[in-house]
C-alpha atoms as a PDB file:
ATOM      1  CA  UNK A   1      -7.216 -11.246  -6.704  1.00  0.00           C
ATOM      2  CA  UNK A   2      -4.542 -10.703  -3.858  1.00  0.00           C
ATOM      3  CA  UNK A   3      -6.365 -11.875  -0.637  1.00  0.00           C
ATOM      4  CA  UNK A   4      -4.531 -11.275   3.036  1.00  0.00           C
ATOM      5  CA  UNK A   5      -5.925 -12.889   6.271  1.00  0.00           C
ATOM      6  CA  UNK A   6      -6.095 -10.484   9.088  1.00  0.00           C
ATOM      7  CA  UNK A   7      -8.164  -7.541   7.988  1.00  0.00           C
ATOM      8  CA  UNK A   8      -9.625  -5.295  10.491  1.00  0.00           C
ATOM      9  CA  UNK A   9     -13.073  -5.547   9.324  1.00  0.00           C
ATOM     10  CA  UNK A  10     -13.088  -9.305   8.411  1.00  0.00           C
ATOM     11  CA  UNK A  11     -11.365 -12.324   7.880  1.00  0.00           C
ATOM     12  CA  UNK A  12     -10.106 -11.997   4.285  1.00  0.00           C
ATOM     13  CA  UNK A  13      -8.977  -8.428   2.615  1.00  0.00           C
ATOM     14  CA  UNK A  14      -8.108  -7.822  -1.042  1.00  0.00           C
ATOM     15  CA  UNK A  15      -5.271  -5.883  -2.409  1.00  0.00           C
ATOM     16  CA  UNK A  16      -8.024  -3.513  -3.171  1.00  0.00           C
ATOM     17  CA  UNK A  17      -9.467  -3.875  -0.126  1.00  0.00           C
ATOM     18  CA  UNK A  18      -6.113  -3.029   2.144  1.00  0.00           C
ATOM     19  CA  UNK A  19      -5.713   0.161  -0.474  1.00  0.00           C
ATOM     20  CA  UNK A  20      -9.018   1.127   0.615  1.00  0.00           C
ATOM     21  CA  UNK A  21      -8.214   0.799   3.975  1.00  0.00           C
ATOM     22  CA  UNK A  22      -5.187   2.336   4.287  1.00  0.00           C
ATOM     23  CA  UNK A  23      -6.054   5.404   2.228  1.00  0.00           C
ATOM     24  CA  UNK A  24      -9.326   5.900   4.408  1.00  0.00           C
ATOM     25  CA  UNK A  25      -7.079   6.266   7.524  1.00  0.00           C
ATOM     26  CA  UNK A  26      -3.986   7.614   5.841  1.00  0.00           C
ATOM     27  CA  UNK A  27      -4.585  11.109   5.497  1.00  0.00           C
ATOM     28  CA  UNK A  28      -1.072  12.024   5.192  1.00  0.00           C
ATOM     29  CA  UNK A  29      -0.666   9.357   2.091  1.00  0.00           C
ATOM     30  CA  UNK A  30      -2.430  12.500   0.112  1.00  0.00           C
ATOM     31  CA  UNK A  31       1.850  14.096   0.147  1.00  0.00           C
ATOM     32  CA  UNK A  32       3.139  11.077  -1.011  1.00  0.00           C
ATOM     33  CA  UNK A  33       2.816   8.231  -3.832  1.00  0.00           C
ATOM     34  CA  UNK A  34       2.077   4.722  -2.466  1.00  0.00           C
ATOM     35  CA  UNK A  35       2.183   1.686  -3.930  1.00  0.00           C
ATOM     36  CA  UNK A  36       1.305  -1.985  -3.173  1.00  0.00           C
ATOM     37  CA  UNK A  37       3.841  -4.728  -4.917  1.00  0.00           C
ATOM     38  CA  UNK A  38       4.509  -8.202  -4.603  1.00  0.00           C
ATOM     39  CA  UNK A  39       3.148 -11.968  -4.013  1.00  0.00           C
ATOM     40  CA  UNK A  40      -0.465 -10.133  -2.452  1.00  0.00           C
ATOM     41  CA  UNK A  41      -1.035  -8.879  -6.012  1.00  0.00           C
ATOM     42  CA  UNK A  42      -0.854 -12.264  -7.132  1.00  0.00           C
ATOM     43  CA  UNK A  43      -3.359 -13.407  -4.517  1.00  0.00           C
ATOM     44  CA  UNK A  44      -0.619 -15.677  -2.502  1.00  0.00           C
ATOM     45  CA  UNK A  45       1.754 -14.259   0.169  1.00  0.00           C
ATOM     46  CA  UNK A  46       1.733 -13.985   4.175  1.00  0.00           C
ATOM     47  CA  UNK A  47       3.002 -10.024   3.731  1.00  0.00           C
ATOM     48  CA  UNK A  48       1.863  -6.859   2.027  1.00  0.00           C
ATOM     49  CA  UNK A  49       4.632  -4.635   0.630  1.00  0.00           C
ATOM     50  CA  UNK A  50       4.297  -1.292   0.445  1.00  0.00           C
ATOM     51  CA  UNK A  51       5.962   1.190  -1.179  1.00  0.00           C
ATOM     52  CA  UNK A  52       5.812   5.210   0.255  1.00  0.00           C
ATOM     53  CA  UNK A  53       7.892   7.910  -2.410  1.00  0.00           C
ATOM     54  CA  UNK A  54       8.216  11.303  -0.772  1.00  0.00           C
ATOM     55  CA  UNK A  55      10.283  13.335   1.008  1.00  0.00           C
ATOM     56  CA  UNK A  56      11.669  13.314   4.221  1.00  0.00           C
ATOM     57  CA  UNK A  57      10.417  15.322   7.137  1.00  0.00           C
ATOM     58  CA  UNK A  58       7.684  15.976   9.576  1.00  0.00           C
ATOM     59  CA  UNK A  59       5.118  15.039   6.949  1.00  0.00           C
ATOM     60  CA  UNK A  60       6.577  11.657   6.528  1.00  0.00           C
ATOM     61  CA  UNK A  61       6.654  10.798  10.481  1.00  0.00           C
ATOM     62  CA  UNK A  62       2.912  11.626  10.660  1.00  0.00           C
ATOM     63  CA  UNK A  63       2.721   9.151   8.224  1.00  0.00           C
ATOM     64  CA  UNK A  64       4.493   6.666   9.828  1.00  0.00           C
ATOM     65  CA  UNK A  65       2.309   7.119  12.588  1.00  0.00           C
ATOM     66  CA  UNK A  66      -0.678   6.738  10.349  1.00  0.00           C
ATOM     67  CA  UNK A  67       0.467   3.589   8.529  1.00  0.00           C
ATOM     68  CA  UNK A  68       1.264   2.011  12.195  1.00  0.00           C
ATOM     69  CA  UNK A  69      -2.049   2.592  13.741  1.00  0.00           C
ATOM     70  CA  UNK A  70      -4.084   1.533  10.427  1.00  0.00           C
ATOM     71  CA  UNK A  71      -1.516  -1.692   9.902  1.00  0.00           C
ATOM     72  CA  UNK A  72      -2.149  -2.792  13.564  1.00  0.00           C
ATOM     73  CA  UNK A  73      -4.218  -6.223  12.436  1.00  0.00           C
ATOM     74  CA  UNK A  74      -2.663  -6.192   8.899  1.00  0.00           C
ATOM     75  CA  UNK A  75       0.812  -7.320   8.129  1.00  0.00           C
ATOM     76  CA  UNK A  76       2.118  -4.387   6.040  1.00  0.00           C
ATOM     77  CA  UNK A  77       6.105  -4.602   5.329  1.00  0.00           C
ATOM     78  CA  UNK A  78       6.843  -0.821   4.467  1.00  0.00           C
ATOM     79  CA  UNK A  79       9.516   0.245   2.291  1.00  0.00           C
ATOM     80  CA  UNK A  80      10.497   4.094   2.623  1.00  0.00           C
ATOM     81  CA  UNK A  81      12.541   6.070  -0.415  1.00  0.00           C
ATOM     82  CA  UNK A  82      12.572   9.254  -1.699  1.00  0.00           C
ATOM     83  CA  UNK A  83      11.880  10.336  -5.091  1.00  0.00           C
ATOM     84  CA  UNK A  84      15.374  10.280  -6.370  1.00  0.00           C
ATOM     85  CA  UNK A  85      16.434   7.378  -4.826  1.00  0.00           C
ATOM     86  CA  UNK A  86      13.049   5.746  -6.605  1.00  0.00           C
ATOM     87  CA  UNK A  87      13.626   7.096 -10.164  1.00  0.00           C
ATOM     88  CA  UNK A  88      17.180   5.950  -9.743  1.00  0.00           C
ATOM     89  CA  UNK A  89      16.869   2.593  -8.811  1.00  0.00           C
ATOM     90  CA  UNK A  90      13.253   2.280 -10.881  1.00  0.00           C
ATOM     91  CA  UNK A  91      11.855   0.481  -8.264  1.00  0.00           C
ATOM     92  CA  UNK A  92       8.080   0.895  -9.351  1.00  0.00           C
ATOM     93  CA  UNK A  93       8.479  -0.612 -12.739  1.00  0.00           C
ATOM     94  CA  UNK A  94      11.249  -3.219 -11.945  1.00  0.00           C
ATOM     95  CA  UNK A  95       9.210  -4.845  -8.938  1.00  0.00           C
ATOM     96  CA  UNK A  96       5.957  -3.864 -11.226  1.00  0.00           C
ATOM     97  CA  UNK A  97       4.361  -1.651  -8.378  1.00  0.00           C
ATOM     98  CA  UNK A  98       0.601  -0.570  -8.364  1.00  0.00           C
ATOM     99  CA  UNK A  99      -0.897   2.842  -7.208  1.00  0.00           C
ATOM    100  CA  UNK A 100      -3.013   2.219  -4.093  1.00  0.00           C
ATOM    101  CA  UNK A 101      -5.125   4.845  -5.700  1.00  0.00           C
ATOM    102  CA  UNK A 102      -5.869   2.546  -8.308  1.00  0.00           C
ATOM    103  CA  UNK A 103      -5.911  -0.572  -6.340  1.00  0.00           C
ATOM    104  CA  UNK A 104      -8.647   1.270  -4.586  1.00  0.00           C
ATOM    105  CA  UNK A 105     -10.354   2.887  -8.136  1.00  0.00           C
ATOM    106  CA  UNK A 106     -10.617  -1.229  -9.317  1.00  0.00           C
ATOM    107  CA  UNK A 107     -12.245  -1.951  -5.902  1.00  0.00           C
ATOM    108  CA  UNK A 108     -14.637   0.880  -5.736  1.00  0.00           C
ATOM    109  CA  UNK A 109     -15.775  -0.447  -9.903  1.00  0.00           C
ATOM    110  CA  UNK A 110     -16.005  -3.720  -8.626  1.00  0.00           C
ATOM    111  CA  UNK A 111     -13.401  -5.081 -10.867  1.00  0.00           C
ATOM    112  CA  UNK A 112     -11.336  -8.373 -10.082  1.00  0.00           C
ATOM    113  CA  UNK A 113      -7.970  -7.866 -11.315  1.00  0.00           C
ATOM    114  CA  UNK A 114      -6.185  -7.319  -7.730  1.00  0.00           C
END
């Protein structure tokens, strides 16, 4: 299980745990598919990459603003593309990217595997 120092509500947070999180105070995230990738999966890291797919606009900057105010004690790295720019590169599957939404399902089930 991924596990990040620095959570807002205590001292360690799992992958889960930041999907939970970020979801809960991300409101906007509902336009968008986000994804969580990288060494916090894995349970080792100082970071936690994120991945936002969706279009650009005002939608987007209120999520910006979302993502900055619920990141302020975590230490999110944010990567921005839009849709065709994801399914052209293939970014989810090459870096092996998982939904927050079920980050935040295995969580809520009490299951271990992030």
């Amino acid at each position: 299980m991924g596990r990040v120092e620095g959570s807002p509500e205590q001292g360690l947070i799992s992958a889960g745990g930041v999907a939970i999180h970020l979801l809960e105070r991300c409101v906007s995230l509902e336009h968008f598919k986000a994804y969580m990738f990288g060494s916090t999966l894995h349970g080792i890291g100082e970071d936690i990459d994120i991945l936002i797919v969706g279009p650009a606009g005002d939608l987007l900057v209120q999520l910006k603003k979302e993502l900055h105010s619920a990141g302020q004690s975590l230490p999110l790295h944010i990567l921005y593309m839009q849709p065709s720019e994801e399914r052209r590169t293939q970014f989810v599957e090459r870096e092996r990217c998982v939904s927050l939404t079920l980050l935040a399902a295995l969580k809520l089930q009490g299951c271990s595997a992030y």
